[in-house]
Structures are given as structure tokens and as C-alpha cells.
Protein backbone atom coordinates (compact mmCIF):
# COMPACT_ATOMS: atom_id res chain seq x y z
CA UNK A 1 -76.70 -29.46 -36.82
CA UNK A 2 -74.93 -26.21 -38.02
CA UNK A 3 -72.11 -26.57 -39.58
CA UNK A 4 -68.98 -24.69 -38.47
CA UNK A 5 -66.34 -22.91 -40.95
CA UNK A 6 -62.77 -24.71 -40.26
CA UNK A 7 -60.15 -22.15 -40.24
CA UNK A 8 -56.65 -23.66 -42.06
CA UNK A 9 -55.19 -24.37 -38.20
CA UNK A 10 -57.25 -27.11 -38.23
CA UNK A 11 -55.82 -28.93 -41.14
CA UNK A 12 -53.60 -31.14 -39.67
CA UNK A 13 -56.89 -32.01 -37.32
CA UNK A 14 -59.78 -34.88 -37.75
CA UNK A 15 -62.74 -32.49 -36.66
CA UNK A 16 -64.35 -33.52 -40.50
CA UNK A 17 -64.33 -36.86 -39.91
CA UNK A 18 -65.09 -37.31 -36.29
CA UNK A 19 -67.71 -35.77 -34.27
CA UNK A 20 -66.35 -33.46 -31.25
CA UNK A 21 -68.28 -30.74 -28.90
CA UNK A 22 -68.14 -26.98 -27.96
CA UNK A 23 -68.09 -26.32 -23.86
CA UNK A 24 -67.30 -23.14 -22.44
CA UNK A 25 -64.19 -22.83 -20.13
CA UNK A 26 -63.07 -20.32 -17.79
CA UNK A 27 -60.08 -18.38 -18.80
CA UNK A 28 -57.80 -19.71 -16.11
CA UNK A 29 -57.88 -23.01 -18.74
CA UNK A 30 -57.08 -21.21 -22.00
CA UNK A 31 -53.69 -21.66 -23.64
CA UNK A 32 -51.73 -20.93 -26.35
CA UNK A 33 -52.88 -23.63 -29.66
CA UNK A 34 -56.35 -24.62 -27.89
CA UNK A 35 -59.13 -24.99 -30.59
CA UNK A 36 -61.61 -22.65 -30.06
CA UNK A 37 -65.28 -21.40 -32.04
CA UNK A 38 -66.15 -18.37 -31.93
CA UNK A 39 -68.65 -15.94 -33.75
CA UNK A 40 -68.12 -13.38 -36.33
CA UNK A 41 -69.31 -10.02 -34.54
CA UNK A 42 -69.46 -7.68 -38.06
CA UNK A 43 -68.47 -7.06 -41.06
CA UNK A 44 -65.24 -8.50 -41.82
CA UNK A 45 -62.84 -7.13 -44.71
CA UNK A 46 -60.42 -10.16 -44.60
CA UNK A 47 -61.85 -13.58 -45.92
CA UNK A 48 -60.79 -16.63 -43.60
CA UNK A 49 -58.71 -19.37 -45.03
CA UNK A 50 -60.38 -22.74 -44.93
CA UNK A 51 -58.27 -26.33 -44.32
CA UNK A 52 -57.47 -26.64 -48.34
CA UNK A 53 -56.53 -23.14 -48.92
CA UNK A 54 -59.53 -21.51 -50.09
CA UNK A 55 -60.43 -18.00 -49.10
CA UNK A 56 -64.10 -18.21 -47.68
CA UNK A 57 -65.80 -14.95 -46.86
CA UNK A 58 -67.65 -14.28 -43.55
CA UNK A 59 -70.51 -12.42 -42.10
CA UNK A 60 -71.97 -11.63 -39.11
CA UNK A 61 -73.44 -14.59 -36.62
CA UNK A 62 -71.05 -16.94 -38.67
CA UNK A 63 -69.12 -19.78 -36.31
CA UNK A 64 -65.20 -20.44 -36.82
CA UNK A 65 -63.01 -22.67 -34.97
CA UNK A 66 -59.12 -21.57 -34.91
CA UNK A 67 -56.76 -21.63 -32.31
CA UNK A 68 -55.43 -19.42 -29.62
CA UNK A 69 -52.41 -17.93 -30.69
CA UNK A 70 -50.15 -14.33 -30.71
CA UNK A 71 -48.78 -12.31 -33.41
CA UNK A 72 -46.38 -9.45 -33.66
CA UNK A 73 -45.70 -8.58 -37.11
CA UNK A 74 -43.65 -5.75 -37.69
CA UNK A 75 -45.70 -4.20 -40.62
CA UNK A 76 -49.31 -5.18 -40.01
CA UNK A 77 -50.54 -6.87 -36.80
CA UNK A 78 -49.71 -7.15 -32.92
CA UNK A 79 -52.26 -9.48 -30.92
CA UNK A 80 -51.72 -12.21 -27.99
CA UNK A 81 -55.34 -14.51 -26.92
CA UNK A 82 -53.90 -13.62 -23.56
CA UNK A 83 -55.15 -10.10 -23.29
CA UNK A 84 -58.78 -11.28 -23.98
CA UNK A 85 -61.08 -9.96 -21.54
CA UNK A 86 -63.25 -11.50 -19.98
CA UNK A 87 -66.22 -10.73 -22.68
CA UNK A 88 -64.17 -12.89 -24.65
CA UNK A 89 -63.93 -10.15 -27.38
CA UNK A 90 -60.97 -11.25 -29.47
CA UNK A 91 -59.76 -10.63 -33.60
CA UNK A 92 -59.18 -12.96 -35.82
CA UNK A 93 -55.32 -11.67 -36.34
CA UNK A 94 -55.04 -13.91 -39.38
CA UNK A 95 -57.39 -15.17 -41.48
CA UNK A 96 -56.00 -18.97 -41.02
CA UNK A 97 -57.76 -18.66 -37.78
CA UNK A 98 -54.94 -17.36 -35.20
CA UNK A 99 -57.34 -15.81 -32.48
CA UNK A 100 -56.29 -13.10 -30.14
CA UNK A 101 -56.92 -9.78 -29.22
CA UNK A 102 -54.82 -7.28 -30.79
CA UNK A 103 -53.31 -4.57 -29.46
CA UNK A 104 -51.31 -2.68 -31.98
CA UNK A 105 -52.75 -2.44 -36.13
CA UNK A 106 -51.23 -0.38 -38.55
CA UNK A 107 -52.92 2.39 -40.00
CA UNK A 108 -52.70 1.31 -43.54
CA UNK A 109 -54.75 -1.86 -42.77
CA UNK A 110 -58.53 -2.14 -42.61
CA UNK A 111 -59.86 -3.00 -39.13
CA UNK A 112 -59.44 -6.51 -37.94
CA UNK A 113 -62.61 -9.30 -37.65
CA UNK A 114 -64.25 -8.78 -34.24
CA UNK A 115 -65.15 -12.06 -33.02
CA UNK A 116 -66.47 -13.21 -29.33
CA UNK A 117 -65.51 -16.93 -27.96
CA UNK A 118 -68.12 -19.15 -27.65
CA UNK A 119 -66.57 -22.58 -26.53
CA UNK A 120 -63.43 -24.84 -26.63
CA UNK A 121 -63.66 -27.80 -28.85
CA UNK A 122 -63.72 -30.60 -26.87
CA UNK A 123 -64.06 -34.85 -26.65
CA UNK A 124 -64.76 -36.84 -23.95
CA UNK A 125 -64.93 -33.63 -21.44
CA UNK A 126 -61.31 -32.95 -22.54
CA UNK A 127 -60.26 -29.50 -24.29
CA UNK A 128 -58.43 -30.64 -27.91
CA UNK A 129 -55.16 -28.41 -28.29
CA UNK A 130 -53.37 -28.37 -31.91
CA UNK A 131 -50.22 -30.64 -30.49
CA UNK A 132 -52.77 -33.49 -29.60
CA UNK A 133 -52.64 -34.27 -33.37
CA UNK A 134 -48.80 -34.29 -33.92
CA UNK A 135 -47.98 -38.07 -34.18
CA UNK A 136 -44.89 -38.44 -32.39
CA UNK A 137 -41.62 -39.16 -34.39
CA UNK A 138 -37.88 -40.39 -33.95
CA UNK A 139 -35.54 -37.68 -33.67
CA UNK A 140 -33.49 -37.60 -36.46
CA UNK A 141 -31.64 -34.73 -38.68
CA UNK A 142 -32.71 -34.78 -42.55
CA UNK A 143 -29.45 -35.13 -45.02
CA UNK A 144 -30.43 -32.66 -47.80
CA UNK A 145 -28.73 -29.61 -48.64
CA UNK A 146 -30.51 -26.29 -47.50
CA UNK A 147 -31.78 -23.36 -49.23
CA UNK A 148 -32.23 -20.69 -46.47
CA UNK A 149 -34.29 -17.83 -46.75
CA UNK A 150 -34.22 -15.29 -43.85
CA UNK A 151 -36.42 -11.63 -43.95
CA UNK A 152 -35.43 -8.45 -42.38
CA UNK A 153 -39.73 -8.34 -41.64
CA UNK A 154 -42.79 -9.44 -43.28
CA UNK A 155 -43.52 -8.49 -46.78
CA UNK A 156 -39.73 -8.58 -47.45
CA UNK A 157 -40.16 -10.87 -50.54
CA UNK A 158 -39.28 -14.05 -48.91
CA UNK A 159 -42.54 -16.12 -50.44
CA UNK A 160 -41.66 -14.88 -53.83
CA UNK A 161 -38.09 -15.79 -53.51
CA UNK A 162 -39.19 -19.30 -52.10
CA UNK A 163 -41.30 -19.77 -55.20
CA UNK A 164 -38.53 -18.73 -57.75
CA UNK A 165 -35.80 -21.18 -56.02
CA UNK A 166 -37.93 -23.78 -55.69
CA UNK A 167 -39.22 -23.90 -59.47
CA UNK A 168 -35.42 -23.72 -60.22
CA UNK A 169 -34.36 -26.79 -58.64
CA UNK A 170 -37.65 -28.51 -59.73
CA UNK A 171 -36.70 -27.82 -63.50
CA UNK A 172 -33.57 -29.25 -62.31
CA UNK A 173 -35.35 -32.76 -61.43
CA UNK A 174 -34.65 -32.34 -58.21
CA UNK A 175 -37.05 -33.77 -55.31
CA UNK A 176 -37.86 -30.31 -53.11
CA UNK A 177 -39.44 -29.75 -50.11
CA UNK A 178 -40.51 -26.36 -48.98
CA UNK A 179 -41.13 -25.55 -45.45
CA UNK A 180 -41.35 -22.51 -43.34
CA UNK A 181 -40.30 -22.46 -40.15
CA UNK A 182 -41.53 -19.42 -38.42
CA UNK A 183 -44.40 -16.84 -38.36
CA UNK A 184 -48.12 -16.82 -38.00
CA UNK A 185 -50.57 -19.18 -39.52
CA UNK A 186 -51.25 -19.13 -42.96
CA UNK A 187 -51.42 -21.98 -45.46
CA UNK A 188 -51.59 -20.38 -48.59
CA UNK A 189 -48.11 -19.15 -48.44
CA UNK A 190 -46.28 -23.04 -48.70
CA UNK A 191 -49.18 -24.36 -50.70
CA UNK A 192 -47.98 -21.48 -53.45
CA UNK A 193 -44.88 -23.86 -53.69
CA UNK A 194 -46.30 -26.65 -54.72
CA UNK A 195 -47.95 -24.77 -57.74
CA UNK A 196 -44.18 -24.42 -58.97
CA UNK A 197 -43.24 -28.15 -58.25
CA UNK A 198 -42.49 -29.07 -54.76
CA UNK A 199 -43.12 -32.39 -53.85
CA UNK A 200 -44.01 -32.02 -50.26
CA UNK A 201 -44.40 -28.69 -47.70
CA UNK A 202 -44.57 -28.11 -44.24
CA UNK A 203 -44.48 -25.79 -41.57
CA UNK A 204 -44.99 -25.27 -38.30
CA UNK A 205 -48.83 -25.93 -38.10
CA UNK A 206 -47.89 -29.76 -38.79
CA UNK A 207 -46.08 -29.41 -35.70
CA UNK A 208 -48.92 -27.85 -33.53
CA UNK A 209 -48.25 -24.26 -33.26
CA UNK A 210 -50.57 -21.75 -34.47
CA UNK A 211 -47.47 -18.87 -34.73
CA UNK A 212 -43.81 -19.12 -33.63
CA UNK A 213 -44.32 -15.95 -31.35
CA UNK A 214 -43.65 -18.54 -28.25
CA UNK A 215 -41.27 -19.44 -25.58
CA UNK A 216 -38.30 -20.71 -26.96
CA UNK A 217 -38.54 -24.20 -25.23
CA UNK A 218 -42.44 -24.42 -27.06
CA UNK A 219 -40.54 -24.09 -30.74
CA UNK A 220 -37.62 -26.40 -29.87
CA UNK A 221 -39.70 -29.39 -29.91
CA UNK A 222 -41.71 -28.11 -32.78
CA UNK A 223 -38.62 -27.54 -34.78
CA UNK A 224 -37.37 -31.16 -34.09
CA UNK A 225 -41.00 -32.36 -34.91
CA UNK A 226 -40.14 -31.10 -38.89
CA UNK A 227 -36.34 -32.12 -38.76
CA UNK A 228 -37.56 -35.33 -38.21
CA UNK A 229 -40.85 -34.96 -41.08
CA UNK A 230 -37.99 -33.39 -43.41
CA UNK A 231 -35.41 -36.58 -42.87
CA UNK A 232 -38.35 -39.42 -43.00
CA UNK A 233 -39.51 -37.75 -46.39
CA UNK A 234 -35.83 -37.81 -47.83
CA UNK A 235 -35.54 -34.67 -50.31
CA UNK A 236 -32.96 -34.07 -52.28
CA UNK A 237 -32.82 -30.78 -51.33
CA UNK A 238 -35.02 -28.51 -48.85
CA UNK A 239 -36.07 -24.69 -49.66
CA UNK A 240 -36.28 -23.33 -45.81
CA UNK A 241 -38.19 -20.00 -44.92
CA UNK A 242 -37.55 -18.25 -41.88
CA UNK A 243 -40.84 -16.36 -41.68
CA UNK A 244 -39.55 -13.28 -39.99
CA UNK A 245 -36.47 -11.36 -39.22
CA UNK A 246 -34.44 -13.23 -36.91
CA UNK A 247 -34.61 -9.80 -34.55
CA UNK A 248 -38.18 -10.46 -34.34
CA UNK A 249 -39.93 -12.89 -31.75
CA UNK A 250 -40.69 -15.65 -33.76
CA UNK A 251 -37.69 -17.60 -32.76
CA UNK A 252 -35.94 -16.64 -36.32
CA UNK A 253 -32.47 -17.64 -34.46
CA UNK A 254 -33.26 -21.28 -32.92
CA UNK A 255 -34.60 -21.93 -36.19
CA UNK A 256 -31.20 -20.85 -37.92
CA UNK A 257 -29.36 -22.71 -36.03
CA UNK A 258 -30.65 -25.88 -35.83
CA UNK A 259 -30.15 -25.45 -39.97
CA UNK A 260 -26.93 -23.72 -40.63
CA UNK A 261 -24.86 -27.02 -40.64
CA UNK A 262 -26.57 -27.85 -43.87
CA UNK A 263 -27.15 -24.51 -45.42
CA UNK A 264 -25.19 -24.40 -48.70
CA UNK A 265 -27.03 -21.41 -50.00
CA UNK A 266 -28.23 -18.13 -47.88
CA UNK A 267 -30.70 -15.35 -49.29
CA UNK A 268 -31.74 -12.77 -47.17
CA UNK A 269 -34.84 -11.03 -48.30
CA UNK A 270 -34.72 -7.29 -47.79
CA UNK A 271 -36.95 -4.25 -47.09
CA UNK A 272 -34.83 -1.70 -48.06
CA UNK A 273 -30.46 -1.60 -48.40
CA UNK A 274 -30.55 -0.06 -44.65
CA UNK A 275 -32.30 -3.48 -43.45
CA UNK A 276 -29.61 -5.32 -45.47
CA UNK A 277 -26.90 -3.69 -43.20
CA UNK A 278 -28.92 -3.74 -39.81
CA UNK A 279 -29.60 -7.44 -40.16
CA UNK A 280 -26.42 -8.10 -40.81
CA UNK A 281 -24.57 -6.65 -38.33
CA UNK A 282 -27.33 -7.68 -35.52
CA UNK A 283 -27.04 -10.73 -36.52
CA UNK A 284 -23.95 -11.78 -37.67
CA UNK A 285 -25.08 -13.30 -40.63
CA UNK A 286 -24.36 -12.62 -44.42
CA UNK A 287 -25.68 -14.02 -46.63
CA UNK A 288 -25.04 -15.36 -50.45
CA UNK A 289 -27.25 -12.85 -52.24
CA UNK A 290 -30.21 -10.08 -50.99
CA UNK A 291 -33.38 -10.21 -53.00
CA UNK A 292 -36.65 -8.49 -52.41
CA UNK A 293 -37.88 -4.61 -52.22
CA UNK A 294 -33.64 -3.99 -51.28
CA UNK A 295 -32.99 -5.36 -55.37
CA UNK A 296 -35.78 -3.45 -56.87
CA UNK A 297 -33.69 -0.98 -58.96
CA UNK A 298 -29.99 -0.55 -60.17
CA UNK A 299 -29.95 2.33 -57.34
CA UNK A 300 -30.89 -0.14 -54.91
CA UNK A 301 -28.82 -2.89 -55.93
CA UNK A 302 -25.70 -0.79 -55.82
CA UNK A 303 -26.47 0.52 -52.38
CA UNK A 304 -26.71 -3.04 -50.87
CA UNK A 305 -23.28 -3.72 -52.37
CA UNK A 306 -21.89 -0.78 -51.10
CA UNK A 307 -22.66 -0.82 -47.40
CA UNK A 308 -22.71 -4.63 -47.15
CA UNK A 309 -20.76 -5.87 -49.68
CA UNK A 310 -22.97 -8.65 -50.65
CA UNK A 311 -24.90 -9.12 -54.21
CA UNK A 312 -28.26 -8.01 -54.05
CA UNK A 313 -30.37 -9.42 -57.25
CA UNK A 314 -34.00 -9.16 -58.90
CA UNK A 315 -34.83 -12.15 -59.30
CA UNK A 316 -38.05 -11.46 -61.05
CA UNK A 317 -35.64 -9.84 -63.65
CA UNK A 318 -34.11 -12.19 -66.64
CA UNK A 319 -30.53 -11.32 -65.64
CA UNK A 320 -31.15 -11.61 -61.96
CA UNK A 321 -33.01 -14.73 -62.16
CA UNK A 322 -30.43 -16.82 -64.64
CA UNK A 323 -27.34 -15.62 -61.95
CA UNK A 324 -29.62 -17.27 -59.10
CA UNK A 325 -29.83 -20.51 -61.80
CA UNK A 326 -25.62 -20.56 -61.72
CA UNK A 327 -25.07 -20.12 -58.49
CA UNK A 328 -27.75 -23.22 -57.21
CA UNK A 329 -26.24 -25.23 -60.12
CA UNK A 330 -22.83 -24.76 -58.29
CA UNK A 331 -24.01 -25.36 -54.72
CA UNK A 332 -26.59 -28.13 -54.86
CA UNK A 333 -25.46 -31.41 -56.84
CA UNK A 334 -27.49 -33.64 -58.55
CA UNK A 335 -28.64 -36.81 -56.65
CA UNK A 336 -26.11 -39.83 -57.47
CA UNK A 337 -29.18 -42.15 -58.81
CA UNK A 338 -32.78 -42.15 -58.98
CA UNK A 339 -34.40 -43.23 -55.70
């Protein structure tokens, strides 16, 4: 039988451990989070990421399953599954196996994977979608204190922030648990936090979506699916990335506020100063500190504070970095006793 590369989507899936099939459906069947295989078409200049994080590299004739999904990142990559054609001609628009066609690229990036469906993945005659393997849980609302981190777009620094903060409150002896909350598939990202000493991650592949670029009333269910994963695992405290700017459509602002009552720190992640400003006036938020590109240099730094007011900071920086270490030691308290 030939084996089939498992894009990360499917990590929170069985397909290792228990047989399944391939069928072909007609389009009027597809939606958003089916599994799907397809074939690589040519030569692709992105490597896929496999269910434990590995980068795998693919050629031509190779067989991936990922899911359906859209993207619309600001920087990089616009694609939705539902502008396929009917050839089935598709990208892969990341490589953790989110499969569309895309419809915008920017010009700095090499082009895309082409790859062509070949089948849904399938038991017993029925198509298997990513939420058929999210195990139902109570509602519930977790009690830890919340470190929010919010981008004005991708590559605003949030992942690098994420790791500094959490390494912090690690050193601390603090239980953490890093999740992100919005965005398009990619595992690598959260798994980075547990190389600095999380204890658990998450995000919203656990909860059966392949990217947050959906209806709002797909990602409130998903978002109660973690609330309730965060609260059953009992952290002392939760680092919480908001994978995009809350302008963008990855439901950024359902995601803040089903958070915000137990946010005791806020870091917005910045492009530039100007984004500092435009975020925070669109969306009425300001934060505790800006970090990213916007805190690069001293010229920076003083430009955030001047048209926002708020303290921008490199954290990669010694000085930067040791201010961040005051200000969680103020906000998030110890646990009372060892659990």
C-alpha cells in the first residue's frame, strides 16, 4: 500500500492507527476542515509540516492529506478551497496542509505548491471532517491569569514575544500553557513554546479548524472547545496569541473578548509605530507594552511613545527584556501552594 505524507492538520486525527479510504466527491460536498489527499503537481519550494513538527520535503507525484481551509494573510498569502475549479487544481497555502486555491501571493514569496485533489478521506462511505475528532467537553471558563498577545499582521513578532514571556514565567515555576487562538495552520509555531518550558499548548487545530478565517458562529464553538481544554488542564497562568490583527478576518475580536475578563497583562506586537496607532484607535484597545519590528531601535521606541503613549520595548534587548521580568512579577502572583 503507498503510504501517504500526513500534513500537521491531521494531528489531532487517528489516520496512523486506523485504516480509512480515499473516494472522490463532487464539489457540491466539499467544506471547509474536510480531510482531503491530494498530489504534489511540481516542484515545491516550501517543505510540508508533518503531525510531530518536522519539515518533510516534497516532490512531484507525492500524496498529502490536509484539510480544506482559507487564508488571508496580510503579508504573504490569500487562498479559500472554495474557488477550486473543477480540475481540482488547488495550493497548498501552508505547509501544515491548509488546501485552497489562492488568489492573491505576494511578490516577495516563491510560488506556492500546485497540488490537484484526488479524494476525501473517508470510513464507512462517510467523508471524515477535522471536528469529527474533537471529543466533546463541559463548558467551563479556565481561572488563570492571561498573558495576551495581539499583532497588528503576521510577522509582527508575536511568536517571539510568546516565547520570551513564556520562558519568563517558567523560570518563575510557574505552570504555563501557551495557546494561539487564531490564524492558519501551523504547528511549529506553539510547539516552539514548549522548547522554553510550557507545560501544555494548544490551538485551534485541537478544536477542528484548519484557520480561523471562518464565520464567526464556526470559531465560537471552537473558542469554547479550548476555554474548556485551558480550565480542565488548570494552569497557573496562560500565554494567549491572537494570531492576527484583530482588523483582520480571523476572528481576532471574538477571541479578545471571550479573554479580556482575565487579561492582566496586554502586548501588542507591532509592524511599525504607525500600526501601533492604527490598531489602537480601530480597535479601542491599548495595550501594556508594544514589542516587535515597532521596538527595534531607540527611534522607533520613541515614536510609539509619542503618538500612542504606550511603552514600546525590545525584548530581545537586556534592558527591554528585565522591564518585561518586573512588570509580569507585578501582575501574575505566585500560586498559593503546590498542586
Amino acid at each position: 500500500m503507498r503510504r501517504y505524507l500526513q500534513a500537521s492538520v491531521t494531528r489531532i486525527t487517528d489516520l496512523e492507527q486506523v485504516p480509512f479510504e480515499v473516494h472522490e466527491l463532487p464539489r457540491d460536498r466539499w467544506q471547509t476542515a474536510d480531510y482531503v489527499l491530494v498530489e504534489v503537481l511540481g516542484p515545491s519550494h516550501y517543505p510540508f509540516e508533518i503531525a510531530n513538527g518536522r519539515l518533510v520535503d516534497a516532490v512531484a507525484g507525492d500524496l498529502v492529506i490536509g484539510a480544506l481551509g482559507k487564508r488571508a494573510a496580510t503579508l504573504e498569502v490569500v487562498g479559500d478551497w472554495e474557488h477550486t475549479s473543477v480540475s481540482g487544481k488547488m495550493h497548498a497555502l501552508t505547509g501544515a496542509g491548509l488546501f485552497g486555491l489562492a488568489t492573491s501571493l505576494s511578490t516577495w514569496l516563491k510560488p506556492l505548491t500546485p497540488i490537484v485533489y484526488r479524494g476525501h478521506v473517508t470510513r464507512d462511505g462517510r467523508k471524515l471532517n477535522m471536528r469529527d475528532f474533537v471529543k466533546p467537553m463541559p463548558p467551563a471558563i479556565p481561572l488563570a491569569p492571561v498573558i495576551l498577545l495581539v499583532g497588528t499582521s503576521m510577522s509582527a513578532g508575536k511568536t517571539t514575544t510568546a516565547r520570551v514571556v513564556v520562558r519568563m514565567l517558567a523560570e518563575r515555576g510557574l505552570r504555563v500553557l501557551a495557546c494561539k487562538l487564531t490564524g492558519a495552520a501551523r504547528y511549529r509555531d506553539i510547539l516552539s513554546c514548549l522548547d522554553v518550558g510550557a507545560e501544555d499548548v494548544m490551538d485551534f487545530v485541537d478544536a477542528g479548524l484548519p484557520s480561523t478565517v471562518c464565520p464567526e458562529a464556526d470559531y465560537v464553538p471552537a473558542i469554547e472547545h479550548l476555554l474548556a481544554r485551558m480550565a480542565a488542564l488548570e494552569p497557573d497562568v496562560i500565554v494567549a496569541e491572537a494570531g492576527a490583527s484583530p482588523l483582520e478576518p480571523y476572528n481576532g475580536t471574538e477571541a479578545y473578548r471571550r479573554l479580556a475578563p482575565l487579561v492582566k497583562v496586554s502586548i501588542l506586537c507591532a509592524s511599525d509605530p504607525y500600526a501601533v496607532l492604527g490598531v489602537q484607535k480601530a480597535f479601542g484597545l491599548t495595550p501594556d507594552l508594544v514589542a516587535g519590528p515597532a521596538a527595534n531601535t531607540t527611534a522607533a521606541v520613541e515614536l510609539v511613545q509619542r503618538l500612542t503613549g504606550v511603552r514600546a520595548l525590545n525584548l530581545l534587548e537586556r534592558g527591554g527584556a528585565e522591564e518585561l521580568r518586573m512588570l509580569l512579577e507585578q501582575r501574575i502572583e505566585r500560586p498559593a501552594a503546590p498542586r
